[in-house]
PDB file of N, CA and C in Angstrom:
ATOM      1  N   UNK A   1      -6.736 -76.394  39.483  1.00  0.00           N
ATOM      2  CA  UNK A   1      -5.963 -76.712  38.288  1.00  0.00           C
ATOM      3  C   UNK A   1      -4.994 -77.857  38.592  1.00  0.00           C
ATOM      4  N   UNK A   2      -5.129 -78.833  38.168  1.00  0.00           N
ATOM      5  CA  UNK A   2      -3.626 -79.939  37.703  1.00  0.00           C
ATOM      6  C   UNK A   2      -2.655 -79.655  37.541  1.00  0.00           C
ATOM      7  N   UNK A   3      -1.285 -80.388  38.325  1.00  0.00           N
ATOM      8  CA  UNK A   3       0.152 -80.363  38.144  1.00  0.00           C
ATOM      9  C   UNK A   3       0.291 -80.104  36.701  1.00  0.00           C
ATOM     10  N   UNK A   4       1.241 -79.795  36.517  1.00  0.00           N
ATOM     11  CA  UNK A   4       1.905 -80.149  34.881  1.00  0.00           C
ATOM     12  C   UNK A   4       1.938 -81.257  34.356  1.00  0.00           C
ATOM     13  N   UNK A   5       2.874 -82.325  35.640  1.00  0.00           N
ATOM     14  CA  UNK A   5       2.994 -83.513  34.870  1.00  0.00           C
ATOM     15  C   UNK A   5       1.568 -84.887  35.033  1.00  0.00           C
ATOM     16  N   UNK A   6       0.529 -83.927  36.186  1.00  0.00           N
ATOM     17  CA  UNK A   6      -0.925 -84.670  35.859  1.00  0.00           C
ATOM     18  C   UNK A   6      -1.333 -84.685  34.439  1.00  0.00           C
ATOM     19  N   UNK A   7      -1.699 -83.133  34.078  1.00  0.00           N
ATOM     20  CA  UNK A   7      -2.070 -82.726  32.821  1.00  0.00           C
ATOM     21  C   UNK A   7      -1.091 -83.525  31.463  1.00  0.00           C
ATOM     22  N   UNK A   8       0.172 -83.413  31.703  1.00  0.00           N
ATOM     23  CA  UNK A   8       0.932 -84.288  30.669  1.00  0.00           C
ATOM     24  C   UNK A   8       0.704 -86.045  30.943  1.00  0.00           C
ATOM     25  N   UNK A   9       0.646 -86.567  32.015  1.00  0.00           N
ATOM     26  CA  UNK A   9       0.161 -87.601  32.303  1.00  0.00           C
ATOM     27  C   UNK A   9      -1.089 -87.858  31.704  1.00  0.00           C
ATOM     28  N   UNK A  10      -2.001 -86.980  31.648  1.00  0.00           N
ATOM     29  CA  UNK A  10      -3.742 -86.740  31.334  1.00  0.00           C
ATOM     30  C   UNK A  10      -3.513 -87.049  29.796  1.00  0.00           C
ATOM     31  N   UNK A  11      -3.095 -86.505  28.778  1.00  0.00           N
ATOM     32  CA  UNK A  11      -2.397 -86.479  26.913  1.00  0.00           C
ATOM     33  C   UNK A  11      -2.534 -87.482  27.090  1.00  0.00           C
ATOM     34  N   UNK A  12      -1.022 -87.998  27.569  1.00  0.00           N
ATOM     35  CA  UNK A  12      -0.641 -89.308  27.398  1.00  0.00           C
ATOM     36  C   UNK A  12      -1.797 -90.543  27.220  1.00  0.00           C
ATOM     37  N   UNK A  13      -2.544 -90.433  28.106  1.00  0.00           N
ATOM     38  CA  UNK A  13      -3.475 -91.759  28.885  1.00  0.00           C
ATOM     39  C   UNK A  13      -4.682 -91.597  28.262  1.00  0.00           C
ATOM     40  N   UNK A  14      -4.600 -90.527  27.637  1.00  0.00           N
ATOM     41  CA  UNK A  14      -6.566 -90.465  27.448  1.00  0.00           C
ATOM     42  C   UNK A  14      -6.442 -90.550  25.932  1.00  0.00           C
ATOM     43  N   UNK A  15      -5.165 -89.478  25.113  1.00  0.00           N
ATOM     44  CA  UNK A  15      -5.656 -89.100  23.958  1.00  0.00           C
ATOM     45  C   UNK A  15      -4.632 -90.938  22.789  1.00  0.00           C
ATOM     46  N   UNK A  16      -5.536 -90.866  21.871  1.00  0.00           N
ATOM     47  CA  UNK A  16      -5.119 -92.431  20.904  1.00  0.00           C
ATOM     48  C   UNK A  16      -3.632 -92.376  20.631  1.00  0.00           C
ATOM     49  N   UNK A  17      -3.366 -90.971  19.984  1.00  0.00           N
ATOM     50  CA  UNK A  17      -1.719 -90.634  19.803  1.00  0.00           C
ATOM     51  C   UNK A  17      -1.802 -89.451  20.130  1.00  0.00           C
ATOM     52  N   UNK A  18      -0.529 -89.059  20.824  1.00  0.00           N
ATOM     53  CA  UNK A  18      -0.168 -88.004  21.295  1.00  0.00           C
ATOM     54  C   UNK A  18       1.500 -87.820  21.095  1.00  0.00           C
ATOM     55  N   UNK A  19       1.385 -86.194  20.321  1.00  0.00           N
ATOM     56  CA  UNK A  19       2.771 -86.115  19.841  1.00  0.00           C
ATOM     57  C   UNK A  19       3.227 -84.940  20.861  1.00  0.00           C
ATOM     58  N   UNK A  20       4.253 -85.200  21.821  1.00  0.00           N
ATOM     59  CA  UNK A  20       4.905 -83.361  22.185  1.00  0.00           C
ATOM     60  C   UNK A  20       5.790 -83.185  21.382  1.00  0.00           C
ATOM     61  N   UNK A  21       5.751 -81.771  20.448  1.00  0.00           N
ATOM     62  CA  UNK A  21       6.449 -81.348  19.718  1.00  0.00           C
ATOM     63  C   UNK A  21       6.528 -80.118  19.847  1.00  0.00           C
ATOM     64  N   UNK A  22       7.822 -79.518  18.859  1.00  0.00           N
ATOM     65  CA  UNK A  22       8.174 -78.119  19.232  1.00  0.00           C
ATOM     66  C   UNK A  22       7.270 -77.594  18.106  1.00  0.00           C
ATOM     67  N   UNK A  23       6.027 -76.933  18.366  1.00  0.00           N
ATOM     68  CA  UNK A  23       5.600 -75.592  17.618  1.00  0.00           C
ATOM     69  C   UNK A  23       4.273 -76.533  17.713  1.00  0.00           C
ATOM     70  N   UNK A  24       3.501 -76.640  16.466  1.00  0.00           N
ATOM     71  CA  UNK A  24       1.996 -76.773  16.488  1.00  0.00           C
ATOM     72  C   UNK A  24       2.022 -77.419  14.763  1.00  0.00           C
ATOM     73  N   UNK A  25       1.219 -77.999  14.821  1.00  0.00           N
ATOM     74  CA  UNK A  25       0.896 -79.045  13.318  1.00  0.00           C
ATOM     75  C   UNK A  25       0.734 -77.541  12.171  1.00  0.00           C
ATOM     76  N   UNK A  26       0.162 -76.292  12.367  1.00  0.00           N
ATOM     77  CA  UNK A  26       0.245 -75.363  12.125  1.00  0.00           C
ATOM     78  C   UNK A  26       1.920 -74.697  11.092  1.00  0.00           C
ATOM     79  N   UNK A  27       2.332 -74.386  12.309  1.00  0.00           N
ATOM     80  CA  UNK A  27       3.594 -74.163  12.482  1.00  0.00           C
ATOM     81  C   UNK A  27       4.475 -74.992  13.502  1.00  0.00           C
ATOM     82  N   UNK A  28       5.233 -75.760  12.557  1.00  0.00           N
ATOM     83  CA  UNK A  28       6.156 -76.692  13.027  1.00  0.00           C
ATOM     84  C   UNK A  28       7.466 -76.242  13.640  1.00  0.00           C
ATOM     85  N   UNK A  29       8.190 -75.655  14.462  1.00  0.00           N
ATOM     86  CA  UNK A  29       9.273 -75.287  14.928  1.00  0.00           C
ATOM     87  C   UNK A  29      10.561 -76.094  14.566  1.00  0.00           C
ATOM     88  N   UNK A  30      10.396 -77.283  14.064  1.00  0.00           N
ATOM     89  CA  UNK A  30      11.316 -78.280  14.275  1.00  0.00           C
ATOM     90  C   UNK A  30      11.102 -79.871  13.633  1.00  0.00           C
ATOM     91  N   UNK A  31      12.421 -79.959  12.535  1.00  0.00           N
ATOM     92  CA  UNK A  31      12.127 -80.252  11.510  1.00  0.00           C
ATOM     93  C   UNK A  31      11.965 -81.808  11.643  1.00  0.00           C
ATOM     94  N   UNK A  32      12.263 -82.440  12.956  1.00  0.00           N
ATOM     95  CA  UNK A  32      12.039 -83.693  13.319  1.00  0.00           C
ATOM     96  C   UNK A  32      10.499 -83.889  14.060  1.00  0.00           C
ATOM     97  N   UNK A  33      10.365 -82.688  14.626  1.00  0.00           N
ATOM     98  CA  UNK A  33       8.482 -83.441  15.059  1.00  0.00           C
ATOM     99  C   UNK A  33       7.966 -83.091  13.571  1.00  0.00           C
ATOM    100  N   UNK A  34       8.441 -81.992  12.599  1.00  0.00           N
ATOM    101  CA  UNK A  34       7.698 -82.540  11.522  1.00  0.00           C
ATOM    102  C   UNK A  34       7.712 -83.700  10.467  1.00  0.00           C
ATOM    103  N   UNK A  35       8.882 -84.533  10.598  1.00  0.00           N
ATOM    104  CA  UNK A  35       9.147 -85.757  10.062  1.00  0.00           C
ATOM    105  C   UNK A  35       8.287 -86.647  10.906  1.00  0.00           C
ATOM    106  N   UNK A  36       7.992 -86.263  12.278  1.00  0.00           N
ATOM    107  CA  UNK A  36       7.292 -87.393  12.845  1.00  0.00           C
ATOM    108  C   UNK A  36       5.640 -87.247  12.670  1.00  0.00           C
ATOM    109  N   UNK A  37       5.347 -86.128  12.469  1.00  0.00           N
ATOM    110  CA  UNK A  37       3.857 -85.507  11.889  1.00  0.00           C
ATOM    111  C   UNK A  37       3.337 -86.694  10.575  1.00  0.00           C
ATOM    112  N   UNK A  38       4.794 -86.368   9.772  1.00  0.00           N
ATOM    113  CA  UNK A  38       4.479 -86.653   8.382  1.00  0.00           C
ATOM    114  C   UNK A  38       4.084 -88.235   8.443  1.00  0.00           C
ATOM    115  N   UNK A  39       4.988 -88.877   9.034  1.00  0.00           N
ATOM    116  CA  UNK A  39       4.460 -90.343   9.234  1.00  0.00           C
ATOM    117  C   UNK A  39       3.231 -90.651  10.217  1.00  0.00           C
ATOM    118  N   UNK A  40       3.140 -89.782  10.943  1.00  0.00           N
ATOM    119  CA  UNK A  40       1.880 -90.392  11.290  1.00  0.00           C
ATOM    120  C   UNK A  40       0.708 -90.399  10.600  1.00  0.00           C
ATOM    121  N   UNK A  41       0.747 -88.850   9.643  1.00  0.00           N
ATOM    122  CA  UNK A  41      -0.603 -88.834   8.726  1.00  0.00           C
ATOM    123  C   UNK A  41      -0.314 -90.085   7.546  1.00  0.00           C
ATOM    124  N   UNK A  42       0.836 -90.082   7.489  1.00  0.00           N
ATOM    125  CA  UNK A  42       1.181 -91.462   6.300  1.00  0.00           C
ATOM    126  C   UNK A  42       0.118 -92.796   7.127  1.00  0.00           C
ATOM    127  N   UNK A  43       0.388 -92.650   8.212  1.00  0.00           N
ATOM    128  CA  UNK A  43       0.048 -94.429   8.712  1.00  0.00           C
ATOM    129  C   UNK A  43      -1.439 -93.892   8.920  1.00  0.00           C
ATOM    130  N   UNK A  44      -2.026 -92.874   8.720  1.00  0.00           N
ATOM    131  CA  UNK A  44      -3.753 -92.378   9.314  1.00  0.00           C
ATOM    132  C   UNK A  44      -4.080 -92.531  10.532  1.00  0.00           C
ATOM    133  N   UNK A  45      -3.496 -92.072  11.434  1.00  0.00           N
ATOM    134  CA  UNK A  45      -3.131 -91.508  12.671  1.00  0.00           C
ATOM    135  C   UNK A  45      -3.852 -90.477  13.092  1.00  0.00           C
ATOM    136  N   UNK A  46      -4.918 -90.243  13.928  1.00  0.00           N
ATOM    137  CA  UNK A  46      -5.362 -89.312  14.506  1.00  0.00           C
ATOM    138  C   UNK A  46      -4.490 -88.937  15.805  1.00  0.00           C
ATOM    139  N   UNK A  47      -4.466 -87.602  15.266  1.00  0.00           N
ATOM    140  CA  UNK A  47      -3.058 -87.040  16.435  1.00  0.00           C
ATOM    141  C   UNK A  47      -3.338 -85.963  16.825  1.00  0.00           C
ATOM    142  N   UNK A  48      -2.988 -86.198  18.500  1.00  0.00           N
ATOM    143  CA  UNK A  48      -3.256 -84.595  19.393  1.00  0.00           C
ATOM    144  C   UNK A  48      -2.141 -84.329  19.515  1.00  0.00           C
ATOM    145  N   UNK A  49      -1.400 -83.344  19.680  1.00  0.00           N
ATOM    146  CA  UNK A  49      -0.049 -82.600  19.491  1.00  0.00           C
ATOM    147  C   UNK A  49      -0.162 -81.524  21.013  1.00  0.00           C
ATOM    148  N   UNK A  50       0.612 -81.700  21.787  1.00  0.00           N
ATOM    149  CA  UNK A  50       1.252 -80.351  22.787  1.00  0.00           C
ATOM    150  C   UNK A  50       2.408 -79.689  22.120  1.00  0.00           C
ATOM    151  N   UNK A  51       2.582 -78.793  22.122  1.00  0.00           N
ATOM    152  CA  UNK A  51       3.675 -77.417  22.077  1.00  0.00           C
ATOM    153  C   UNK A  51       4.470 -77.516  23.209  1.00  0.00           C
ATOM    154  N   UNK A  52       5.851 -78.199  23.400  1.00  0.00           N
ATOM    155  CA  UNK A  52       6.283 -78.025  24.337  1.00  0.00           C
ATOM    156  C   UNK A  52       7.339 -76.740  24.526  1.00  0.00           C
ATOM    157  N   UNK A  53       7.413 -75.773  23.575  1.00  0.00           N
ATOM    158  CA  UNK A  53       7.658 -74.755  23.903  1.00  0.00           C
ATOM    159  C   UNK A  53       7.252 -73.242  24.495  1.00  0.00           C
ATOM    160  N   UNK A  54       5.893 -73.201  25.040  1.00  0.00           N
ATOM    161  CA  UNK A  54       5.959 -72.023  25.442  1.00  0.00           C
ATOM    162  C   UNK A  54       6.709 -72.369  26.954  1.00  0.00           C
ATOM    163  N   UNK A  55       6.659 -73.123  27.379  1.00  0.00           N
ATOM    164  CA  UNK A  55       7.716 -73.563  29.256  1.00  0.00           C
ATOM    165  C   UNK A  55       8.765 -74.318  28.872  1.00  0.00           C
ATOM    166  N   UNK A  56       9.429 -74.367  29.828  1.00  0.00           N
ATOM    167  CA  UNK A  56      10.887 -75.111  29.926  1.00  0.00           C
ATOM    168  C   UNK A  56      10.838 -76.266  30.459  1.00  0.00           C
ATOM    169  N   UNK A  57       9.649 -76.217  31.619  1.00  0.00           N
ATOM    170  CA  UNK A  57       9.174 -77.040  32.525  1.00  0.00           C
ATOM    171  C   UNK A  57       8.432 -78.506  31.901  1.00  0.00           C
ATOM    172  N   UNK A  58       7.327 -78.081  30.488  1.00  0.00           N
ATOM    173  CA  UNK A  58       6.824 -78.930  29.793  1.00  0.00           C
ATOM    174  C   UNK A  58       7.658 -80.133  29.459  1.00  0.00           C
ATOM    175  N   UNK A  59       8.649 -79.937  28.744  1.00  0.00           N
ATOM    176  CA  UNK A  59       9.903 -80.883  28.323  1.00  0.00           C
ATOM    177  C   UNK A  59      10.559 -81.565  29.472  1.00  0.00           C
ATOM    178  N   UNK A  60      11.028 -80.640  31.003  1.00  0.00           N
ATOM    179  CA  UNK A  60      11.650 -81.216  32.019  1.00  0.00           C
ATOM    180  C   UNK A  60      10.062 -82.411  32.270  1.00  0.00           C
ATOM    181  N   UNK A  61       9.251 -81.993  32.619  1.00  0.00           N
ATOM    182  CA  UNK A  61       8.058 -83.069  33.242  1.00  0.00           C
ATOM    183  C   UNK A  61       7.720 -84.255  32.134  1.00  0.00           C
ATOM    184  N   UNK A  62       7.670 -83.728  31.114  1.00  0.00           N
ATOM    185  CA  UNK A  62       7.385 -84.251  30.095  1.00  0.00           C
ATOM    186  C   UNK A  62       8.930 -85.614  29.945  1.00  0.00           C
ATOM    187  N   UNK A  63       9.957 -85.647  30.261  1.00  0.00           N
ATOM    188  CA  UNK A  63      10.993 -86.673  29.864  1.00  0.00           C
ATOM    189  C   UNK A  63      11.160 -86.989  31.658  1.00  0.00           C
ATOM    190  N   UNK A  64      10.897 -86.455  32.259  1.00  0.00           N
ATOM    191  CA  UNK A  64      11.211 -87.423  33.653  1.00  0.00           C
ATOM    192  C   UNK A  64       9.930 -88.355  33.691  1.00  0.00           C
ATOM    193  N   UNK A  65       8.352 -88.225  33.043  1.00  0.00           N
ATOM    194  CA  UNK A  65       7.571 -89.258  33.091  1.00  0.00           C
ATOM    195  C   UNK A  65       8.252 -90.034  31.855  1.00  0.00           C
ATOM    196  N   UNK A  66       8.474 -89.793  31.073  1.00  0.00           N
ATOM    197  CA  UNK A  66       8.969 -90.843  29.380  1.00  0.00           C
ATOM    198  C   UNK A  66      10.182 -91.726  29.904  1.00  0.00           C
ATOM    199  N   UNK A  67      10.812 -90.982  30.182  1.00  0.00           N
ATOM    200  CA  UNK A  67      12.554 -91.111  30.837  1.00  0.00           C
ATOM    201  C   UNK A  67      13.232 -91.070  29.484  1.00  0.00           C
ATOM    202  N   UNK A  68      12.781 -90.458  28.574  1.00  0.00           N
ATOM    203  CA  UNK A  68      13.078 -90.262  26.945  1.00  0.00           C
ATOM    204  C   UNK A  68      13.692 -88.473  26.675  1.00  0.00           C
ATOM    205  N   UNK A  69      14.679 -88.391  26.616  1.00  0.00           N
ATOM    206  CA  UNK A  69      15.516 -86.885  26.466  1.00  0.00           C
ATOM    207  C   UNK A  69      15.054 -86.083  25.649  1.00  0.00           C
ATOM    208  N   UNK A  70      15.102 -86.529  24.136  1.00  0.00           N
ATOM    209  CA  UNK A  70      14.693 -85.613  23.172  1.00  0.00           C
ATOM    210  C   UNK A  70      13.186 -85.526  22.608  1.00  0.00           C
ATOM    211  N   UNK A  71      12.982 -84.316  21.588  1.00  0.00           N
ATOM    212  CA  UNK A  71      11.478 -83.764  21.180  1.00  0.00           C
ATOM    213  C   UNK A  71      11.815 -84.496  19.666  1.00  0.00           C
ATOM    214  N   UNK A  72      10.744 -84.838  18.801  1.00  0.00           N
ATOM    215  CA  UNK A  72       9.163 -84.931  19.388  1.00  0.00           C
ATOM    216  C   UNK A  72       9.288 -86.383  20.515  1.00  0.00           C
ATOM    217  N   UNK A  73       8.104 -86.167  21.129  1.00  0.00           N
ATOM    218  CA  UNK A  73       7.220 -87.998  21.445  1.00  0.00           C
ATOM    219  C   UNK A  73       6.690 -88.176  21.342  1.00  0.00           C
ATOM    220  N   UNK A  74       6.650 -89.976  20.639  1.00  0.00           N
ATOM    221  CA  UNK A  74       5.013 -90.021  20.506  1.00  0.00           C
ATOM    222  C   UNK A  74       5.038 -91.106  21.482  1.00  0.00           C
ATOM    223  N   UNK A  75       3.802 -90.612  21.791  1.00  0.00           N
ATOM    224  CA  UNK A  75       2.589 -92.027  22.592  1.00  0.00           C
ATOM    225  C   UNK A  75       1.510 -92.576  21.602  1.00  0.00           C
ATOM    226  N   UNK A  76       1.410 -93.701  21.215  1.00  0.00           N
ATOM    227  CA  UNK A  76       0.119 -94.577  21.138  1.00  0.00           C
ATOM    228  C   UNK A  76      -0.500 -95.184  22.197  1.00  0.00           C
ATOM    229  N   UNK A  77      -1.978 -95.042  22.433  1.00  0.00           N
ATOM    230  CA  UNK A  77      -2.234 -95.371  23.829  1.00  0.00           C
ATOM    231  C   UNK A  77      -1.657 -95.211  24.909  1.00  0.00           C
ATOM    232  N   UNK A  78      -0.734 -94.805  25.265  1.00  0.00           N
ATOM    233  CA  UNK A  78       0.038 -94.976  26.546  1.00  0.00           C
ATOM    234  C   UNK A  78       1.487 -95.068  26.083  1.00  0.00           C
ATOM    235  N   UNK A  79       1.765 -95.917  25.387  1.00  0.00           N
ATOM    236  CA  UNK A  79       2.762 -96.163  25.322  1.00  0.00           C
ATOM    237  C   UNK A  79       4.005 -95.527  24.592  1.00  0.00           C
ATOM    238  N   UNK A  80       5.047 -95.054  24.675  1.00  0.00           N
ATOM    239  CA  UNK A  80       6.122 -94.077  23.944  1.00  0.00           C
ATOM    240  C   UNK A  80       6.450 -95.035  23.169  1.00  0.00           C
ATOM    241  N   UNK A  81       6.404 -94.365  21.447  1.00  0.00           N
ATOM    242  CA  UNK A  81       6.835 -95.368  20.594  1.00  0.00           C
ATOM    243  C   UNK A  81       8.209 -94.806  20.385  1.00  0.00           C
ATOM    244  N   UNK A  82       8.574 -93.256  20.084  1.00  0.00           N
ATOM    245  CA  UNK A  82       9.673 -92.864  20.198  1.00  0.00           C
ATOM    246  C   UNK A  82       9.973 -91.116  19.411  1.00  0.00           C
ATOM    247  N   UNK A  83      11.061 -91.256  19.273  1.00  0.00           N
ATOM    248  CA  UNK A  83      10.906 -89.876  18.407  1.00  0.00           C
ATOM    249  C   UNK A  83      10.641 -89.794  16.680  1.00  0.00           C
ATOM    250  N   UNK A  84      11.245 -89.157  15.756  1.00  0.00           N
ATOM    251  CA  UNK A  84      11.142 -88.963  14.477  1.00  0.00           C
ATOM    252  C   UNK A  84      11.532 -90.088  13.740  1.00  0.00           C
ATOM    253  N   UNK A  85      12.801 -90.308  14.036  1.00  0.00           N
ATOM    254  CA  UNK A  85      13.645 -91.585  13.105  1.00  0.00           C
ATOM    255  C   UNK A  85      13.079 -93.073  14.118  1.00  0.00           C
ATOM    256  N   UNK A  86      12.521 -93.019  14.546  1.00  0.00           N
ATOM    257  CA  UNK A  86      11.846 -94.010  15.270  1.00  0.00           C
ATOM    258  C   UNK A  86      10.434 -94.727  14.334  1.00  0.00           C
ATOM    259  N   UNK A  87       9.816 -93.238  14.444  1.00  0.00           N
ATOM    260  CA  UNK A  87       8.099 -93.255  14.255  1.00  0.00           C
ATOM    261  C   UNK A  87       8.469 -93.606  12.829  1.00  0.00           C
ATOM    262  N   UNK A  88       9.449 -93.005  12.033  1.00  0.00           N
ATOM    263  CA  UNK A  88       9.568 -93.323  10.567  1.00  0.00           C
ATOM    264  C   UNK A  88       9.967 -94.468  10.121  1.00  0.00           C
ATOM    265  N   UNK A  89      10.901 -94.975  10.911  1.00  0.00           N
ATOM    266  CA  UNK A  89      11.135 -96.386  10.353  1.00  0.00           C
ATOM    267  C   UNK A  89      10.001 -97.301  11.011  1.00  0.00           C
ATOM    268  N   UNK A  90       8.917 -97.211  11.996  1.00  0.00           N
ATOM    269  CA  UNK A  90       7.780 -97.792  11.984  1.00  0.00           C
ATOM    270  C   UNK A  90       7.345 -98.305  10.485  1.00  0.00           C
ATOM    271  N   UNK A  91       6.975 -96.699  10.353  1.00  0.00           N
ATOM    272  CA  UNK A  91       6.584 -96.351   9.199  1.00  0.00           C
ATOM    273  C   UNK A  91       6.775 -97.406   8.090  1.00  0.00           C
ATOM    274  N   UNK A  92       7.994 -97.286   7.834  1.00  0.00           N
ATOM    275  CA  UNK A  92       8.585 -97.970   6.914  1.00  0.00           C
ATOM    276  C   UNK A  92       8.149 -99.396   6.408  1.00  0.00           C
ATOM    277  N   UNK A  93       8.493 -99.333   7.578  1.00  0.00           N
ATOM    278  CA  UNK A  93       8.581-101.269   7.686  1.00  0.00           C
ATOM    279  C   UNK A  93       7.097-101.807   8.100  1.00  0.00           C
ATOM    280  N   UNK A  94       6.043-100.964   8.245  1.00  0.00           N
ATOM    281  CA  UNK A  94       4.777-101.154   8.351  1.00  0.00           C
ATOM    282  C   UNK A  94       4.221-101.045   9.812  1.00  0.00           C
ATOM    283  N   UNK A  95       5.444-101.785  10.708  1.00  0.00           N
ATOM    284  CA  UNK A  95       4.406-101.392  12.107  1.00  0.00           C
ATOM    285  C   UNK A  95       3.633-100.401  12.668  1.00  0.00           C
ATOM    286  N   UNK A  96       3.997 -99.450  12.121  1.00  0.00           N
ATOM    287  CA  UNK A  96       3.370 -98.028  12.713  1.00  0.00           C
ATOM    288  C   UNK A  96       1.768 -98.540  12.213  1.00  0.00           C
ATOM    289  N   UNK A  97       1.405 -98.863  11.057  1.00  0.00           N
ATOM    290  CA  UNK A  97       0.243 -98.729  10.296  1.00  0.00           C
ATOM    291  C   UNK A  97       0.045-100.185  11.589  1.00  0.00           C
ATOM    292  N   UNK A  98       0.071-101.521  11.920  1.00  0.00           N
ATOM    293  CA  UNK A  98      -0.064-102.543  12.710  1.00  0.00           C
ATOM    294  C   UNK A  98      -0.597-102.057  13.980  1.00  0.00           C
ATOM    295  N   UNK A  99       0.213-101.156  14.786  1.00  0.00           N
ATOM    296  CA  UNK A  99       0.115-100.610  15.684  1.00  0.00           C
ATOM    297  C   UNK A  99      -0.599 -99.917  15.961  1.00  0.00           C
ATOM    298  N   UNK A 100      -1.506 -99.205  15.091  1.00  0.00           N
ATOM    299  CA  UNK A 100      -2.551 -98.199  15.038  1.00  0.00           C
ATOM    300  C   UNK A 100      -4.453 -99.087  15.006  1.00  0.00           C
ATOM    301  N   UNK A 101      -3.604-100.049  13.984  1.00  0.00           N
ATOM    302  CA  UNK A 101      -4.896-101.180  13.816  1.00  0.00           C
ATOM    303  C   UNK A 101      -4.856-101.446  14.946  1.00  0.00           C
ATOM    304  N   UNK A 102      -3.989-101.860  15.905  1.00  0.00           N
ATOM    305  CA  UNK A 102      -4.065-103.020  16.796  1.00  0.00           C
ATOM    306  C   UNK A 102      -4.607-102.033  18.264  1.00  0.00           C
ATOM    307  N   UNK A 103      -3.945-100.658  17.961  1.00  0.00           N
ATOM    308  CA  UNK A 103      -4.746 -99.860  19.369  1.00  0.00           C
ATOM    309  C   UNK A 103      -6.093 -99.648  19.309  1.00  0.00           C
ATOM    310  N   UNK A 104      -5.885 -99.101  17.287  1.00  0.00           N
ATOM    311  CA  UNK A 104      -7.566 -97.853  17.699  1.00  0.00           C
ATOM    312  C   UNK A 104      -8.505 -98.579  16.833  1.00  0.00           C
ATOM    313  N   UNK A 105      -8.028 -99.778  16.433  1.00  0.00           N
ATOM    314  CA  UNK A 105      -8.763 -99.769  14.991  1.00  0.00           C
ATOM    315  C   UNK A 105      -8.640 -99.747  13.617  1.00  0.00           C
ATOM    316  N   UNK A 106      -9.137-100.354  12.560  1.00  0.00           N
ATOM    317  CA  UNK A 106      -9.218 -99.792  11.336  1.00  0.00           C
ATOM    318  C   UNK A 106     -10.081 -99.058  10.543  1.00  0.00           C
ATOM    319  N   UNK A 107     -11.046 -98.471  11.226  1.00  0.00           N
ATOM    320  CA  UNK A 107     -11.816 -97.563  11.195  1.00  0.00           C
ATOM    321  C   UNK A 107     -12.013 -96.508  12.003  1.00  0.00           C
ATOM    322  N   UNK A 108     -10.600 -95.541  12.226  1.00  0.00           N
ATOM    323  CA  UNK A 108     -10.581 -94.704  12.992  1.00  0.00           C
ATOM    324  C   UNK A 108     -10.256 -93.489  11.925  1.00  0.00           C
ATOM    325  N   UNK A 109     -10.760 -91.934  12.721  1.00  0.00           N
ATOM    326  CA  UNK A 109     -11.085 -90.814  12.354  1.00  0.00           C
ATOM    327  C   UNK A 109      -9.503 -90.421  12.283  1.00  0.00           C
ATOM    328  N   UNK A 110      -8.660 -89.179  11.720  1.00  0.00           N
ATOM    329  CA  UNK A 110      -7.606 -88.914  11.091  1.00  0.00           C
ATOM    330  C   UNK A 110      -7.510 -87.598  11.219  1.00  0.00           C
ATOM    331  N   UNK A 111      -8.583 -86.917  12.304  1.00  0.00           N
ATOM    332  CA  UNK A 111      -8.205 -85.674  12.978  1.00  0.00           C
ATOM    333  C   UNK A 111      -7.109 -85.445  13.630  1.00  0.00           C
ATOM    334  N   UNK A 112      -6.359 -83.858  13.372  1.00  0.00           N
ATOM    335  CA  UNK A 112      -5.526 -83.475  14.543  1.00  0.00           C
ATOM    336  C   UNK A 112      -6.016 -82.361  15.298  1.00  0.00           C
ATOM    337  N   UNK A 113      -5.682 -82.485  16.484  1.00  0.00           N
ATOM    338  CA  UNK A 113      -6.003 -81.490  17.567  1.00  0.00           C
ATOM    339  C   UNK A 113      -4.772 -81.568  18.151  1.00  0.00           C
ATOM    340  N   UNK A 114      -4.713 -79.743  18.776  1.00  0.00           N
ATOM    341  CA  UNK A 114      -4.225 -79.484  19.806  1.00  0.00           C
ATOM    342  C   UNK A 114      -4.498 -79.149  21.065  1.00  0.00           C
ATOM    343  N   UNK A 115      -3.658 -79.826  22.099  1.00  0.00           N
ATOM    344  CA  UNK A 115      -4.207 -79.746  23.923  1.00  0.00           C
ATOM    345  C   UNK A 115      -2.991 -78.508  24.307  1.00  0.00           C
ATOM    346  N   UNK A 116      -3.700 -77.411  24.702  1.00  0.00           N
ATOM    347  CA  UNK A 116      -2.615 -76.173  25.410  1.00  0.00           C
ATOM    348  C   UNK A 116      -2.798 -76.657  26.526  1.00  0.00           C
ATOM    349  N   UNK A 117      -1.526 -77.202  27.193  1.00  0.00           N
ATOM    350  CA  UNK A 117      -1.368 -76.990  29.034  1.00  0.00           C
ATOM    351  C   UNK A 117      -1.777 -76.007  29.781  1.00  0.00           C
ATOM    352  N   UNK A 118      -2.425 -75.895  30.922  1.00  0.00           N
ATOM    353  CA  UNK A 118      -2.741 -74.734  31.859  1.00  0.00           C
ATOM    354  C   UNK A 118      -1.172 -74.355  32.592  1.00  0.00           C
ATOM    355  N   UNK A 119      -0.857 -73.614  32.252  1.00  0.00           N
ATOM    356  CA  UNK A 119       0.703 -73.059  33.005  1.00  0.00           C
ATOM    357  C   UNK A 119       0.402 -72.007  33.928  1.00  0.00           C
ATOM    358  N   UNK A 120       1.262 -72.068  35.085  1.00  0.00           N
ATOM    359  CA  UNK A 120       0.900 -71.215  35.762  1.00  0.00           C
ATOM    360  C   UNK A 120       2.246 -70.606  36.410  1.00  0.00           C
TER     361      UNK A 120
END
């Protein structure tokens, strides 16, 4: 089995966007990864989502690779765009929708999935 912060390293790098947020696209725990949910389905964003609450550890590994403190995050490709009031004023002002063309495409799929960490 993979470190934690392999496996969170692994999200990051492989999946198009990747949000860690508190709860699940399901059930949202927290009313800023769901502001950041909402804009991503606004910009048509296919998004994999981690739960960084069932560990404590998820969030510690998870912001010493970002070097970013608070929940949600997003990654596009690799890269941390930021949290809620971040991803939204993307939003806003259009880059988010730019940024999505310019990673995945304009003919990309608008699925969400979730990746559960192996915790041990």
């Amino acid at each position: 089995m993979k470190a934690l912060n392999e496996q969170i390293s692994d999200v990051i790098t492989t999946e198009p966007v990747a949000v860690f947020m508190k709860g699940t696209p399901q059930m949202v725990m927290c009313g800023n990864s769901h502001r950041a949910l909402q804009a991503l389905h606004a910009a048509g964003a296919p998004i994999t989502t981690v739960d960084i609450l069932p560990d404590p550890r998820i969030r510690q590994e998870l912001s010493s690779i970002s070097g970013w403190p608070t929940i949600p995050q997003v990654f596009v490709k690799g890269e941390l765009i930021g949290g809620a009031d971040i991803t939204e004023e993307l939003l806003a002002s259009g880059e988010l929708q730019q940024k999505l063309d310019d990673a995945l495409g304009t003919d990309r799929a608008q699925d969400v999935r979730v990746v559960q960490l192996e915790l041990v």
